[in-house]
PDBML (XML) file of the C-alpha atoms, coordinates in Angstrom:
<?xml version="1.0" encoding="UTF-8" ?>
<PDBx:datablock datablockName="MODEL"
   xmlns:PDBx="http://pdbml.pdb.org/schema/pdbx-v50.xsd"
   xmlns:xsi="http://www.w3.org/2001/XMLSchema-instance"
   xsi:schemaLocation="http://pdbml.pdb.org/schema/pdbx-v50.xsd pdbx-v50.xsd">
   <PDBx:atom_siteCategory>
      <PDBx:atom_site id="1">
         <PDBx:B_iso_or_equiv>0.00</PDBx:B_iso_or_equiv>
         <PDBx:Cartn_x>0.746</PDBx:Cartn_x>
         <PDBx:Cartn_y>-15.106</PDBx:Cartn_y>
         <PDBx:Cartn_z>-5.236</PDBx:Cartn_z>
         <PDBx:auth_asym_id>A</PDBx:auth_asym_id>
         <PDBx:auth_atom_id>CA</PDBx:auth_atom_id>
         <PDBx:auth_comp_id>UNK</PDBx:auth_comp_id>
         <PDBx:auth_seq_id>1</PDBx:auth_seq_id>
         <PDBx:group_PDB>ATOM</PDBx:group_PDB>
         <PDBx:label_alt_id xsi:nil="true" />
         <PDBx:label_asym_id>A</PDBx:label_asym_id>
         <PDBx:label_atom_id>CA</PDBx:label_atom_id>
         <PDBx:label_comp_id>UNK</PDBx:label_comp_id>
         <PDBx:label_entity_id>1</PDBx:label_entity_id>
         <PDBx:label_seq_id>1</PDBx:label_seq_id>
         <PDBx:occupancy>1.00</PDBx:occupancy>
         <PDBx:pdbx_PDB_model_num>1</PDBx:pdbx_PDB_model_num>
         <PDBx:type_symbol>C</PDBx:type_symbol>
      </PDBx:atom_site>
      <PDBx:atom_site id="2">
         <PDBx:B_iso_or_equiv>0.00</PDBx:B_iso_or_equiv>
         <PDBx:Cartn_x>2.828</PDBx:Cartn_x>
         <PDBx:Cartn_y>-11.916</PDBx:Cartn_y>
         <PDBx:Cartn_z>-6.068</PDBx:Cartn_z>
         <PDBx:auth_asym_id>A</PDBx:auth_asym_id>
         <PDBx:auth_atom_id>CA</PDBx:auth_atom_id>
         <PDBx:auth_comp_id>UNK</PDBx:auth_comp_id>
         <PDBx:auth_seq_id>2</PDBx:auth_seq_id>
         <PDBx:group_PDB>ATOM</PDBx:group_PDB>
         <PDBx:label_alt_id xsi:nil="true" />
         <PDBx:label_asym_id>A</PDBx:label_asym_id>
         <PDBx:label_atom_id>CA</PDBx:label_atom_id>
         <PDBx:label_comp_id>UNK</PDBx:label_comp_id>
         <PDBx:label_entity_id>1</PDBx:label_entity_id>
         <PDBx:label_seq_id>2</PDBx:label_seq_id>
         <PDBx:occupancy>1.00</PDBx:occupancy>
         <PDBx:pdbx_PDB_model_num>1</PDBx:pdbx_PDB_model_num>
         <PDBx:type_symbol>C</PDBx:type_symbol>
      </PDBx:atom_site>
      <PDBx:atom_site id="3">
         <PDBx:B_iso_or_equiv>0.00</PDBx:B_iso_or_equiv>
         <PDBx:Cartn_x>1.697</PDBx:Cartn_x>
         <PDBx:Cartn_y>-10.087</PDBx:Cartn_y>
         <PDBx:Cartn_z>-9.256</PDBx:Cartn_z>
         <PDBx:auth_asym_id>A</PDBx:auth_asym_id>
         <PDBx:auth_atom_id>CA</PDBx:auth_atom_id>
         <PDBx:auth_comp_id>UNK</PDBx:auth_comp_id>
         <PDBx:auth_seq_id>3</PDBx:auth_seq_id>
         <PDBx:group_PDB>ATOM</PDBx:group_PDB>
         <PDBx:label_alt_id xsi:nil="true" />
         <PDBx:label_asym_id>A</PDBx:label_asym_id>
         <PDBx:label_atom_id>CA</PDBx:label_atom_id>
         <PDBx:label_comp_id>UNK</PDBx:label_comp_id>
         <PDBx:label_entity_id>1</PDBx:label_entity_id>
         <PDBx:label_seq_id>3</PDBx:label_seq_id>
         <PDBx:occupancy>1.00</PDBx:occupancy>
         <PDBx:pdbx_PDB_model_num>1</PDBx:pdbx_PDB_model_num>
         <PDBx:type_symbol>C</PDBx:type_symbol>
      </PDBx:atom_site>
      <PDBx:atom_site id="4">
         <PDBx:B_iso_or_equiv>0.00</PDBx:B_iso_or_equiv>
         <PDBx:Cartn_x>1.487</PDBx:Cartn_x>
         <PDBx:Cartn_y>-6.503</PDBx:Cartn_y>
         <PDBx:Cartn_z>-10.512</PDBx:Cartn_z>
         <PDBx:auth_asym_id>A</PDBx:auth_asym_id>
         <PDBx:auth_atom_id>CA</PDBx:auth_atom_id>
         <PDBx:auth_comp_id>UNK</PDBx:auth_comp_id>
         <PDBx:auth_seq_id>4</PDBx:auth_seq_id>
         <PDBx:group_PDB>ATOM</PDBx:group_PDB>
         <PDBx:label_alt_id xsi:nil="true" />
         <PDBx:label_asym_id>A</PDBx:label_asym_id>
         <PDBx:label_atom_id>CA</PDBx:label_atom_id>
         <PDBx:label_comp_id>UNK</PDBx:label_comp_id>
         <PDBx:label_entity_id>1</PDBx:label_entity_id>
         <PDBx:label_seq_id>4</PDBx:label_seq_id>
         <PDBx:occupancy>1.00</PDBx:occupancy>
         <PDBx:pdbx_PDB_model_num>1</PDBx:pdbx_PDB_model_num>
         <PDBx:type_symbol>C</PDBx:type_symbol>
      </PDBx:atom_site>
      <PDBx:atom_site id="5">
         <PDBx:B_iso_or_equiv>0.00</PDBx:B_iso_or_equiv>
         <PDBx:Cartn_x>-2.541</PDBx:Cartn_x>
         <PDBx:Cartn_y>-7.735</PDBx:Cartn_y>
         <PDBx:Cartn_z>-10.372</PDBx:Cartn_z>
         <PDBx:auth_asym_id>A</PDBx:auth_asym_id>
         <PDBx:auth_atom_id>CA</PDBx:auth_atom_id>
         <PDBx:auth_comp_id>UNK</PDBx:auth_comp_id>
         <PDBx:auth_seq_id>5</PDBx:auth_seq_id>
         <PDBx:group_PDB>ATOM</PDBx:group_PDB>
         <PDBx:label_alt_id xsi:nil="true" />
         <PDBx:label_asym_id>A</PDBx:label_asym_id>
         <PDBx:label_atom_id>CA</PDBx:label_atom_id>
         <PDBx:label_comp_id>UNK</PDBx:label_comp_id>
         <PDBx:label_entity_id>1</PDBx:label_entity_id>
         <PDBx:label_seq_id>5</PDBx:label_seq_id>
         <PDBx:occupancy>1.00</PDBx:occupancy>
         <PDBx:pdbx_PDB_model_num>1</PDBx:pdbx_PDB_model_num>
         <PDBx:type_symbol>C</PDBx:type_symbol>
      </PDBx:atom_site>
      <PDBx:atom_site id="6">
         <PDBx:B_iso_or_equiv>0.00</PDBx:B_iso_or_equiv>
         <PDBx:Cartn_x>-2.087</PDBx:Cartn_x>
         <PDBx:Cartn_y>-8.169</PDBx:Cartn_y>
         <PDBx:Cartn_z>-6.704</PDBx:Cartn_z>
         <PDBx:auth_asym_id>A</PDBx:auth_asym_id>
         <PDBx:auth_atom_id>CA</PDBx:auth_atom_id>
         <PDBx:auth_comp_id>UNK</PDBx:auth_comp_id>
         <PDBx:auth_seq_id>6</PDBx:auth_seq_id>
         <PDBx:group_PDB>ATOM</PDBx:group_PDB>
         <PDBx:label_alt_id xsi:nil="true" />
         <PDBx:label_asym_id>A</PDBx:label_asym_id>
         <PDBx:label_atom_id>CA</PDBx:label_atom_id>
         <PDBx:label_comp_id>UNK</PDBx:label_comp_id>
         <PDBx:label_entity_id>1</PDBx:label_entity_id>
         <PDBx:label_seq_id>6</PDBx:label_seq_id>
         <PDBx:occupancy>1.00</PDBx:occupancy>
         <PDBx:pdbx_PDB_model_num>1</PDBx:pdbx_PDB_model_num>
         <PDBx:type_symbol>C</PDBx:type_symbol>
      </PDBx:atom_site>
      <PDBx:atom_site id="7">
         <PDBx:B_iso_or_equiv>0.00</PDBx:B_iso_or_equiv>
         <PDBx:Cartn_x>0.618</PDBx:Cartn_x>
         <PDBx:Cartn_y>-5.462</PDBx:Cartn_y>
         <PDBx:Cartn_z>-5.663</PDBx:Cartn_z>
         <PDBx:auth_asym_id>A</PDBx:auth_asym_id>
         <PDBx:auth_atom_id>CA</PDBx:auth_atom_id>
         <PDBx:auth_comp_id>UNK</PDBx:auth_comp_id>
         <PDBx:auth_seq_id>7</PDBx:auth_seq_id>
         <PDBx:group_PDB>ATOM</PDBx:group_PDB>
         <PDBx:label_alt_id xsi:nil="true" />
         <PDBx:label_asym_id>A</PDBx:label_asym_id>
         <PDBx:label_atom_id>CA</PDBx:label_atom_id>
         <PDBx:label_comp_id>UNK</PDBx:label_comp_id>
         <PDBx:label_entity_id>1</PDBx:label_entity_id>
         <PDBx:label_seq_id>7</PDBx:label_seq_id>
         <PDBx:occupancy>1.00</PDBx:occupancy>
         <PDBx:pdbx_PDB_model_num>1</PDBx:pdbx_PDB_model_num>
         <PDBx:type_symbol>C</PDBx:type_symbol>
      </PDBx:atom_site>
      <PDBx:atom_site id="8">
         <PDBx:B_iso_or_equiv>0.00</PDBx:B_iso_or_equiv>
         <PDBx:Cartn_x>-1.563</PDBx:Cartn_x>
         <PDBx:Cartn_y>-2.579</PDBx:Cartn_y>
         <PDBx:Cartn_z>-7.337</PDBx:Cartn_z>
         <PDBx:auth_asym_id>A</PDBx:auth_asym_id>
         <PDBx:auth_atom_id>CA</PDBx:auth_atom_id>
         <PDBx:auth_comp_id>UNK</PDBx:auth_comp_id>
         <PDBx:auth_seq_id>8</PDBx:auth_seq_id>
         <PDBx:group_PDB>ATOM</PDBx:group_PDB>
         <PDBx:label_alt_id xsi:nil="true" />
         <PDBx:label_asym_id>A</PDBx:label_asym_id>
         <PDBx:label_atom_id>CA</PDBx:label_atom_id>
         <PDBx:label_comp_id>UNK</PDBx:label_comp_id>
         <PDBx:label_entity_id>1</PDBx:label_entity_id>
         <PDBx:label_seq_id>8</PDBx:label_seq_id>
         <PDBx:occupancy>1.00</PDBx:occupancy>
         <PDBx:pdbx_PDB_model_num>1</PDBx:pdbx_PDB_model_num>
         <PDBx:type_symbol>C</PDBx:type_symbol>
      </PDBx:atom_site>
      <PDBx:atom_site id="9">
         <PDBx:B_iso_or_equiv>0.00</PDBx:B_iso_or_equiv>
         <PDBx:Cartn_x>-3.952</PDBx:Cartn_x>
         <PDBx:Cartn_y>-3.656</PDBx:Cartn_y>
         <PDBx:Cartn_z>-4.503</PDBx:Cartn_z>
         <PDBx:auth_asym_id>A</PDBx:auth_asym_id>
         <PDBx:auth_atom_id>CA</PDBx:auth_atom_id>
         <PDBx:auth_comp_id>UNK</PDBx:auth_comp_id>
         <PDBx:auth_seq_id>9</PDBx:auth_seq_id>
         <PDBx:group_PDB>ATOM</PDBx:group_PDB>
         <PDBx:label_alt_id xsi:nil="true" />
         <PDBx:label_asym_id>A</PDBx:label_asym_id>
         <PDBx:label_atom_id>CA</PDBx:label_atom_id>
         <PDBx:label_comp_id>UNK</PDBx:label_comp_id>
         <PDBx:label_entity_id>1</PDBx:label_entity_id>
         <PDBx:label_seq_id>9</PDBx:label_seq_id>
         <PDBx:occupancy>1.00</PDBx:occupancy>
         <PDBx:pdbx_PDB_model_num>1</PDBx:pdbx_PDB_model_num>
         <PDBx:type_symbol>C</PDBx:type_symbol>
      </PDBx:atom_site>
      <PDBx:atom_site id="10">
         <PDBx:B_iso_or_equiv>0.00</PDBx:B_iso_or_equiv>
         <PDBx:Cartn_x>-1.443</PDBx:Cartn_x>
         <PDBx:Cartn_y>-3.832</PDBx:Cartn_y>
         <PDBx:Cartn_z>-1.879</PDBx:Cartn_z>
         <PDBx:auth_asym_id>A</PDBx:auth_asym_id>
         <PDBx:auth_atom_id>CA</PDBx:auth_atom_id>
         <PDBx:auth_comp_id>UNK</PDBx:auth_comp_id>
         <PDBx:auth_seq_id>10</PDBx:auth_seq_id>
         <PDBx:group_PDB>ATOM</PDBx:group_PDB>
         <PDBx:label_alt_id xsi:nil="true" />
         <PDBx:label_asym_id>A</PDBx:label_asym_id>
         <PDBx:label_atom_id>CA</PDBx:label_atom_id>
         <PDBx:label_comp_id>UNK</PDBx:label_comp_id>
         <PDBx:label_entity_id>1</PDBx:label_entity_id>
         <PDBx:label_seq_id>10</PDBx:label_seq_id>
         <PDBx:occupancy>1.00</PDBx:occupancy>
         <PDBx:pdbx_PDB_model_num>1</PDBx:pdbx_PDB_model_num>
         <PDBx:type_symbol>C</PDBx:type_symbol>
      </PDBx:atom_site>
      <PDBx:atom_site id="11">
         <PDBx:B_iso_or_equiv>0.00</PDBx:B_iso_or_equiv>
         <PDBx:Cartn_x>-0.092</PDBx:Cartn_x>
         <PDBx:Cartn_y>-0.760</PDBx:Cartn_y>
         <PDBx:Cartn_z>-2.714</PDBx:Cartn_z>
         <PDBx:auth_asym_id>A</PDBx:auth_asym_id>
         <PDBx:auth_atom_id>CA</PDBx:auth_atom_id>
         <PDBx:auth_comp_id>UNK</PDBx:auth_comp_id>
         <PDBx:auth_seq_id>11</PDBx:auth_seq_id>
         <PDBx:group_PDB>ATOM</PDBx:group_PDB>
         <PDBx:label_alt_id xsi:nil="true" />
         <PDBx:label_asym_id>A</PDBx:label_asym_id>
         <PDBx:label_atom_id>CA</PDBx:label_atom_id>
         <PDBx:label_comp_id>UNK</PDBx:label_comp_id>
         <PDBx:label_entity_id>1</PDBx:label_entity_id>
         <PDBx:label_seq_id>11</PDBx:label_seq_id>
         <PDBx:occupancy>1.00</PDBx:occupancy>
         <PDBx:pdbx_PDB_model_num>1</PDBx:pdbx_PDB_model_num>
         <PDBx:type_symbol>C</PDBx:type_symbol>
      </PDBx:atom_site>
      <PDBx:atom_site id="12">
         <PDBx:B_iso_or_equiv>0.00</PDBx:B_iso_or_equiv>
         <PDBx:Cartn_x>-3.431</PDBx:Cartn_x>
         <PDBx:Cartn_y>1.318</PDBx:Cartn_y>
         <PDBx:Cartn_z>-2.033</PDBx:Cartn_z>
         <PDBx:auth_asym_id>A</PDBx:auth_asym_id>
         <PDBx:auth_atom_id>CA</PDBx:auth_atom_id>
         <PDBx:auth_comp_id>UNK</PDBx:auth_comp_id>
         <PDBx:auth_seq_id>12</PDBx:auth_seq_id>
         <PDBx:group_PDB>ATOM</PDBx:group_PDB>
         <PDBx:label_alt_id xsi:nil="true" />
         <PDBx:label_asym_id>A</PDBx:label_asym_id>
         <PDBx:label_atom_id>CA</PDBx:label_atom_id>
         <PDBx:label_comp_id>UNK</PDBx:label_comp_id>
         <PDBx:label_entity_id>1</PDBx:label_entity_id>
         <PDBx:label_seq_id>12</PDBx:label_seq_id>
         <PDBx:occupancy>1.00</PDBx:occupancy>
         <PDBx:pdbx_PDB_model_num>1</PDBx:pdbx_PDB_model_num>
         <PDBx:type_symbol>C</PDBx:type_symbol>
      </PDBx:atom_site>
      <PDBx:atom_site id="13">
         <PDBx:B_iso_or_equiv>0.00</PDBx:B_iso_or_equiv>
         <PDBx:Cartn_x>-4.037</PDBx:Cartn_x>
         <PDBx:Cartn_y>-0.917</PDBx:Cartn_y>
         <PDBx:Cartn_z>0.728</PDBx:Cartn_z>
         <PDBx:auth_asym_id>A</PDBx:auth_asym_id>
         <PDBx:auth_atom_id>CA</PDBx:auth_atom_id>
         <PDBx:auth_comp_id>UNK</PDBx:auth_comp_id>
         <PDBx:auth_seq_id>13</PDBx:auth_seq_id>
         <PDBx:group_PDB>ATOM</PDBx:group_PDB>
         <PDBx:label_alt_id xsi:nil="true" />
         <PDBx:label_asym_id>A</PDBx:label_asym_id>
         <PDBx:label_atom_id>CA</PDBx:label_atom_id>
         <PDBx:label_comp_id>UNK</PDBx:label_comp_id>
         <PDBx:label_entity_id>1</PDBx:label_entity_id>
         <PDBx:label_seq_id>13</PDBx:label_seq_id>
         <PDBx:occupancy>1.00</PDBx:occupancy>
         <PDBx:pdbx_PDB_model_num>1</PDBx:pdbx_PDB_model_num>
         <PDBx:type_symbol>C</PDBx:type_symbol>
      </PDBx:atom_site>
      <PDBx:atom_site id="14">
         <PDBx:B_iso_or_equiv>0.00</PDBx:B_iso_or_equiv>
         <PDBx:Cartn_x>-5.742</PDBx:Cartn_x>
         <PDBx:Cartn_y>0.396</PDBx:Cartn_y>
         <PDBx:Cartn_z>4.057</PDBx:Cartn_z>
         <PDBx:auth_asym_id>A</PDBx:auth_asym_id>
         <PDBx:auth_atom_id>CA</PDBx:auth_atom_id>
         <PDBx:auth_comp_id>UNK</PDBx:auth_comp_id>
         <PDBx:auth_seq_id>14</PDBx:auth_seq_id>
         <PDBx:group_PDB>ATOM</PDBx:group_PDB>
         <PDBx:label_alt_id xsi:nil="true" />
         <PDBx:label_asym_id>A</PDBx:label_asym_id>
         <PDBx:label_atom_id>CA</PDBx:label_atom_id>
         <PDBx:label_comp_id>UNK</PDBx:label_comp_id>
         <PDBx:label_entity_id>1</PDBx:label_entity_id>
         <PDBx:label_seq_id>14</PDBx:label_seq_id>
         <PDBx:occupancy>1.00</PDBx:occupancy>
         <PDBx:pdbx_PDB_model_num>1</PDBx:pdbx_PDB_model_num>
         <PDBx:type_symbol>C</PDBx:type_symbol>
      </PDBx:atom_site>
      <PDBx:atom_site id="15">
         <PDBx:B_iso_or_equiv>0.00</PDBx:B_iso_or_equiv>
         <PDBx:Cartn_x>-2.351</PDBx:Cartn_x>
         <PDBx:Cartn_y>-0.909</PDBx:Cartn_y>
         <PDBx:Cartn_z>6.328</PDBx:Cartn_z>
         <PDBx:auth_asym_id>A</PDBx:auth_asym_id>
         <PDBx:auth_atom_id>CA</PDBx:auth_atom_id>
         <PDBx:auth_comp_id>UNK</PDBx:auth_comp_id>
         <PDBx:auth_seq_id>15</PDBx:auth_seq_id>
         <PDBx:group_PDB>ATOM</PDBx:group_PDB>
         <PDBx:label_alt_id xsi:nil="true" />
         <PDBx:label_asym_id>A</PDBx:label_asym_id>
         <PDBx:label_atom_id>CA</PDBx:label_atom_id>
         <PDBx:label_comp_id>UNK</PDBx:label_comp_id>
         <PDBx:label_entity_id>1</PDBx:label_entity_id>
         <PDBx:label_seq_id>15</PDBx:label_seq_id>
         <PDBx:occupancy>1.00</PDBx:occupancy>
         <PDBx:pdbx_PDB_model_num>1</PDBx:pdbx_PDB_model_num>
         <PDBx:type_symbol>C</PDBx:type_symbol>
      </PDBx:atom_site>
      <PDBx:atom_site id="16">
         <PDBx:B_iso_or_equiv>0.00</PDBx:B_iso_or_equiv>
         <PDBx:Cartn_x>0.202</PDBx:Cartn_x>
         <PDBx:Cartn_y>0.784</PDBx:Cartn_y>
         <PDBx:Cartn_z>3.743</PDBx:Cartn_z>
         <PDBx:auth_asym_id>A</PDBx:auth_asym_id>
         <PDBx:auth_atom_id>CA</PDBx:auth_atom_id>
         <PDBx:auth_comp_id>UNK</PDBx:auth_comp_id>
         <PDBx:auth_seq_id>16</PDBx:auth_seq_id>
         <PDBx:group_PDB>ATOM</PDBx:group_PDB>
         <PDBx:label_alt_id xsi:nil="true" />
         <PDBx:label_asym_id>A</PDBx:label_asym_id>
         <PDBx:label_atom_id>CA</PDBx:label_atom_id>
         <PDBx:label_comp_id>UNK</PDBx:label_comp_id>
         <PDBx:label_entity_id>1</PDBx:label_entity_id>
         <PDBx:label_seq_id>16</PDBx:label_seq_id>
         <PDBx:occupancy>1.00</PDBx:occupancy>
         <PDBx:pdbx_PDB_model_num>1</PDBx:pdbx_PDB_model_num>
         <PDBx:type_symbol>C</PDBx:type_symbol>
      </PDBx:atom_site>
      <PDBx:atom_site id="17">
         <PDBx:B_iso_or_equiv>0.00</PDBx:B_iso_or_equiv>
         <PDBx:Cartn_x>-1.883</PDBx:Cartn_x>
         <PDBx:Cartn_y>4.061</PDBx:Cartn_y>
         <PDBx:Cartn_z>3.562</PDBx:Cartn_z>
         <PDBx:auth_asym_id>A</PDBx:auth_asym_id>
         <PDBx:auth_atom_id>CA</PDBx:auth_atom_id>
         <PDBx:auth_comp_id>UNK</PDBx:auth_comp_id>
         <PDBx:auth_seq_id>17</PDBx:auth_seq_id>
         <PDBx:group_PDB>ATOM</PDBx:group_PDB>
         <PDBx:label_alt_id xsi:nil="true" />
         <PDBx:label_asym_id>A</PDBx:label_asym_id>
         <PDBx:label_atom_id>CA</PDBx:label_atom_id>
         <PDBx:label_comp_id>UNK</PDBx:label_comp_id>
         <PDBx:label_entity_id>1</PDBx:label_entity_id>
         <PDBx:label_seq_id>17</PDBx:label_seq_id>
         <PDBx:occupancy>1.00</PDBx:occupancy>
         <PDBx:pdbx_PDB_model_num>1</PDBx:pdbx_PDB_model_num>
         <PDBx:type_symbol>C</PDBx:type_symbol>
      </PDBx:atom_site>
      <PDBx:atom_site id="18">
         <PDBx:B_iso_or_equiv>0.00</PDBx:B_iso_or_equiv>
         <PDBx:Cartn_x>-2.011</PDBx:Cartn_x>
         <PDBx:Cartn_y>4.276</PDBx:Cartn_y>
         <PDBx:Cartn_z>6.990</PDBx:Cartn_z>
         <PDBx:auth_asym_id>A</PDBx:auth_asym_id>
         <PDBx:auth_atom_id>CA</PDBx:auth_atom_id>
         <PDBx:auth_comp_id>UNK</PDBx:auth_comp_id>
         <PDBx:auth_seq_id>18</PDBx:auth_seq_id>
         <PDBx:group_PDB>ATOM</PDBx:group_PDB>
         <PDBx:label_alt_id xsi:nil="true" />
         <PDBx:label_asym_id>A</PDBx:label_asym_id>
         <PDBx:label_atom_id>CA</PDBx:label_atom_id>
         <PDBx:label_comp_id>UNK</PDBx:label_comp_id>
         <PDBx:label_entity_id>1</PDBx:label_entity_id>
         <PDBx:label_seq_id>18</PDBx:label_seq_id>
         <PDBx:occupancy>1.00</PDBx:occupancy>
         <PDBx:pdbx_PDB_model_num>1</PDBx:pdbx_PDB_model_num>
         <PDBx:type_symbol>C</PDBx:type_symbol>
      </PDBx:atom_site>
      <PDBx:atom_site id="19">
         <PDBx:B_iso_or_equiv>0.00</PDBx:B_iso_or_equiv>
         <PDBx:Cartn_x>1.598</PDBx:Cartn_x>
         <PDBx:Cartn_y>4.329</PDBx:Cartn_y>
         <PDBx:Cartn_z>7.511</PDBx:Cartn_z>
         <PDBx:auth_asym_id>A</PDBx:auth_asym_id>
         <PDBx:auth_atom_id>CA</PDBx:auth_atom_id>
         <PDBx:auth_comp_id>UNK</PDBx:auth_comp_id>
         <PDBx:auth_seq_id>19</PDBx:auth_seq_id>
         <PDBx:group_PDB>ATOM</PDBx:group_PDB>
         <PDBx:label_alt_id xsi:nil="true" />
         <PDBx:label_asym_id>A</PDBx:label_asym_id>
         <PDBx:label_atom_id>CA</PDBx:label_atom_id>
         <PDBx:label_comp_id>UNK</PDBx:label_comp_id>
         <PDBx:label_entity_id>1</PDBx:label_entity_id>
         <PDBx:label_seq_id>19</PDBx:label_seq_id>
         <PDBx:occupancy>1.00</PDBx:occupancy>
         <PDBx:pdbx_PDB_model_num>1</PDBx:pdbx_PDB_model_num>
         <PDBx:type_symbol>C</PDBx:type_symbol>
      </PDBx:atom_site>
      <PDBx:atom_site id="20">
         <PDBx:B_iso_or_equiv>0.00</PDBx:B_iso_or_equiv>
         <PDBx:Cartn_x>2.416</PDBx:Cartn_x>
         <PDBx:Cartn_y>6.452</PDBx:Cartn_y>
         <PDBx:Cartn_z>4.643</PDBx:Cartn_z>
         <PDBx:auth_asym_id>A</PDBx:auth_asym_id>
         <PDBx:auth_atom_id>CA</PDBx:auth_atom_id>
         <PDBx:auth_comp_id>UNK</PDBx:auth_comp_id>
         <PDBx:auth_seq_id>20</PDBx:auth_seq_id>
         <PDBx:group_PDB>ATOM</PDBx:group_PDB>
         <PDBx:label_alt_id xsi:nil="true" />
         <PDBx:label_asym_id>A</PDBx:label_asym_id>
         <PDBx:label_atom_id>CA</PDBx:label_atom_id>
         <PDBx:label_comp_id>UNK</PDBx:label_comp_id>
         <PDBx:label_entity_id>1</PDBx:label_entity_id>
         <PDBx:label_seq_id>20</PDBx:label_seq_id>
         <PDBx:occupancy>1.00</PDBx:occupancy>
         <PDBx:pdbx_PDB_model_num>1</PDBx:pdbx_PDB_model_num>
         <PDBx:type_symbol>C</PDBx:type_symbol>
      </PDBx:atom_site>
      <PDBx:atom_site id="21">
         <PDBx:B_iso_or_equiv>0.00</PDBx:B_iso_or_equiv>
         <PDBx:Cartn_x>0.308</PDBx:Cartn_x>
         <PDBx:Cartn_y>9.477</PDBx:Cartn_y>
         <PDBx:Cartn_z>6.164</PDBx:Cartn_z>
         <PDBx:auth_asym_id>A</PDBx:auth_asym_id>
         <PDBx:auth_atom_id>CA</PDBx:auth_atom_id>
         <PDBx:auth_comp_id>UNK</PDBx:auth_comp_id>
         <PDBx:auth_seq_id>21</PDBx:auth_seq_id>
         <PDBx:group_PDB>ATOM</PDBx:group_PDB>
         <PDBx:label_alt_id xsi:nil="true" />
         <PDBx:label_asym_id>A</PDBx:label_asym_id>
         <PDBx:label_atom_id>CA</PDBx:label_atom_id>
         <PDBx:label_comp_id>UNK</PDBx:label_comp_id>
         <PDBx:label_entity_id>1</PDBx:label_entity_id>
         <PDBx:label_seq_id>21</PDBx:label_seq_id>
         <PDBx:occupancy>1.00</PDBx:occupancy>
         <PDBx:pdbx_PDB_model_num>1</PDBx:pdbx_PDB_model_num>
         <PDBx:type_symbol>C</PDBx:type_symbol>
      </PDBx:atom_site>
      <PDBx:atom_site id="22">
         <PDBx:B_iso_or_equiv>0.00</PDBx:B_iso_or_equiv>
         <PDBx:Cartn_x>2.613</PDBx:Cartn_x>
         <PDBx:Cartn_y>8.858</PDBx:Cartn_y>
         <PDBx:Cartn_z>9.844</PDBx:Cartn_z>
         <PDBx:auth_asym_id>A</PDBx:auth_asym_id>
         <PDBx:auth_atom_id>CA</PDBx:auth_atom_id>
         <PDBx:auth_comp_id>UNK</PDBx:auth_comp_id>
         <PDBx:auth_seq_id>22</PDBx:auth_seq_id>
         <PDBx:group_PDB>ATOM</PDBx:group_PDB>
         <PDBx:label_alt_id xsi:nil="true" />
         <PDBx:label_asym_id>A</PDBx:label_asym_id>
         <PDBx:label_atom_id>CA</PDBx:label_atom_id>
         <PDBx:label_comp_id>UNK</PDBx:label_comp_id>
         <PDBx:label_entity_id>1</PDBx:label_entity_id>
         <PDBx:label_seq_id>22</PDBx:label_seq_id>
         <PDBx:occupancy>1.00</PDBx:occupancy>
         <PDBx:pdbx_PDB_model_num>1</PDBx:pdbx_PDB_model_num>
         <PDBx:type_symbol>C</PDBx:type_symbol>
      </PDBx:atom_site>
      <PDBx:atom_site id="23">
         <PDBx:B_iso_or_equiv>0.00</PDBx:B_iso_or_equiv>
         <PDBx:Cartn_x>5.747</PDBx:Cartn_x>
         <PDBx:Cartn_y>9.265</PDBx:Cartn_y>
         <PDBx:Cartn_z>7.249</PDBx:Cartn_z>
         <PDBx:auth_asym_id>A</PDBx:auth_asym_id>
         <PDBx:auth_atom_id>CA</PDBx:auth_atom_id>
         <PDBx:auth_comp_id>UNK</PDBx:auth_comp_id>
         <PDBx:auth_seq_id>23</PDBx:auth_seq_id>
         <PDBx:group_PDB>ATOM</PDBx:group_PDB>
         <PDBx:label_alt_id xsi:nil="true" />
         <PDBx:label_asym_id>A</PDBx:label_asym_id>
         <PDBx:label_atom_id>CA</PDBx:label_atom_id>
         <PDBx:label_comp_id>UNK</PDBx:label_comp_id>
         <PDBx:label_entity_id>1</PDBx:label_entity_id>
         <PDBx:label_seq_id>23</PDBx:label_seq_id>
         <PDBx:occupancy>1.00</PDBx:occupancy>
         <PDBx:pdbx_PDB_model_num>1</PDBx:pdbx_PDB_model_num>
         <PDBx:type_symbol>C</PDBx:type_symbol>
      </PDBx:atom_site>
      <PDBx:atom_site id="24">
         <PDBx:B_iso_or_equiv>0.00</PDBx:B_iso_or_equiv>
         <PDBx:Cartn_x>4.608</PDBx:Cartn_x>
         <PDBx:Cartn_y>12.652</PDBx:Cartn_y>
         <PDBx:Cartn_z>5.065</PDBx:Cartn_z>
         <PDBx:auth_asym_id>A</PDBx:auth_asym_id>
         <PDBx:auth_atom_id>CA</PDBx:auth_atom_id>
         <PDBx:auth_comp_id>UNK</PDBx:auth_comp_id>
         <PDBx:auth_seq_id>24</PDBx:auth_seq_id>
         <PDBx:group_PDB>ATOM</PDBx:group_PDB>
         <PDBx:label_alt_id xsi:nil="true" />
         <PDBx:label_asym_id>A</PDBx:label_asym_id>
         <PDBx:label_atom_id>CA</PDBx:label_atom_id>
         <PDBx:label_comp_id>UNK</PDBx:label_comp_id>
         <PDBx:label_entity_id>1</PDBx:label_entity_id>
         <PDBx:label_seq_id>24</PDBx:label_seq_id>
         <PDBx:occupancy>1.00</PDBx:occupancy>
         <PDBx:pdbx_PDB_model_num>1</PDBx:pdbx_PDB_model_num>
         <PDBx:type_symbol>C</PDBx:type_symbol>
      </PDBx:atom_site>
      <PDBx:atom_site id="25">
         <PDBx:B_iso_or_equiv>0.00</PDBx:B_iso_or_equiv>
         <PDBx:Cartn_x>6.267</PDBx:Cartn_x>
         <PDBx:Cartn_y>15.764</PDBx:Cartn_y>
         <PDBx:Cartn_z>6.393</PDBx:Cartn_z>
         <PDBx:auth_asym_id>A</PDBx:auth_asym_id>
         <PDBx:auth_atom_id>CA</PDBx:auth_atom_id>
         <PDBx:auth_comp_id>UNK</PDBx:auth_comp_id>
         <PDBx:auth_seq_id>25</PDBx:auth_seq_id>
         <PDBx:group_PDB>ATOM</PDBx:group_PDB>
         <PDBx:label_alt_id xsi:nil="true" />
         <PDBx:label_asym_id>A</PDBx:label_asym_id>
         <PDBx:label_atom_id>CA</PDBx:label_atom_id>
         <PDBx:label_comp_id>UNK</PDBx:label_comp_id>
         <PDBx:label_entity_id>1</PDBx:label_entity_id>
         <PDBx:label_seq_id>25</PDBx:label_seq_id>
         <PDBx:occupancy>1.00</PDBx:occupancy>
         <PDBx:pdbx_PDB_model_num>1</PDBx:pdbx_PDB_model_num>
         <PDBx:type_symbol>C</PDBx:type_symbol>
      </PDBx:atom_site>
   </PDBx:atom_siteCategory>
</PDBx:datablock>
C-alpha cells in the first residue's frame, strides 16, 4: 500500500507536519 493516492496523505499528515515546523529556521 504505497501510492501517490496514499503519500499525498502522508505527506500533509499530522506526525510529518509536526516535525517539519521543529525543522523551519
Amino acid at each position: 500500500i504505497i501510492s501517490n493516492i496514499t503519500e499525498s496523505e502522508e505527506i500533509r499528515s499530522d506526525r510529518l507536519l509536526e516535525v517539519l515546523q521543529e525543522n523551519l529556521s
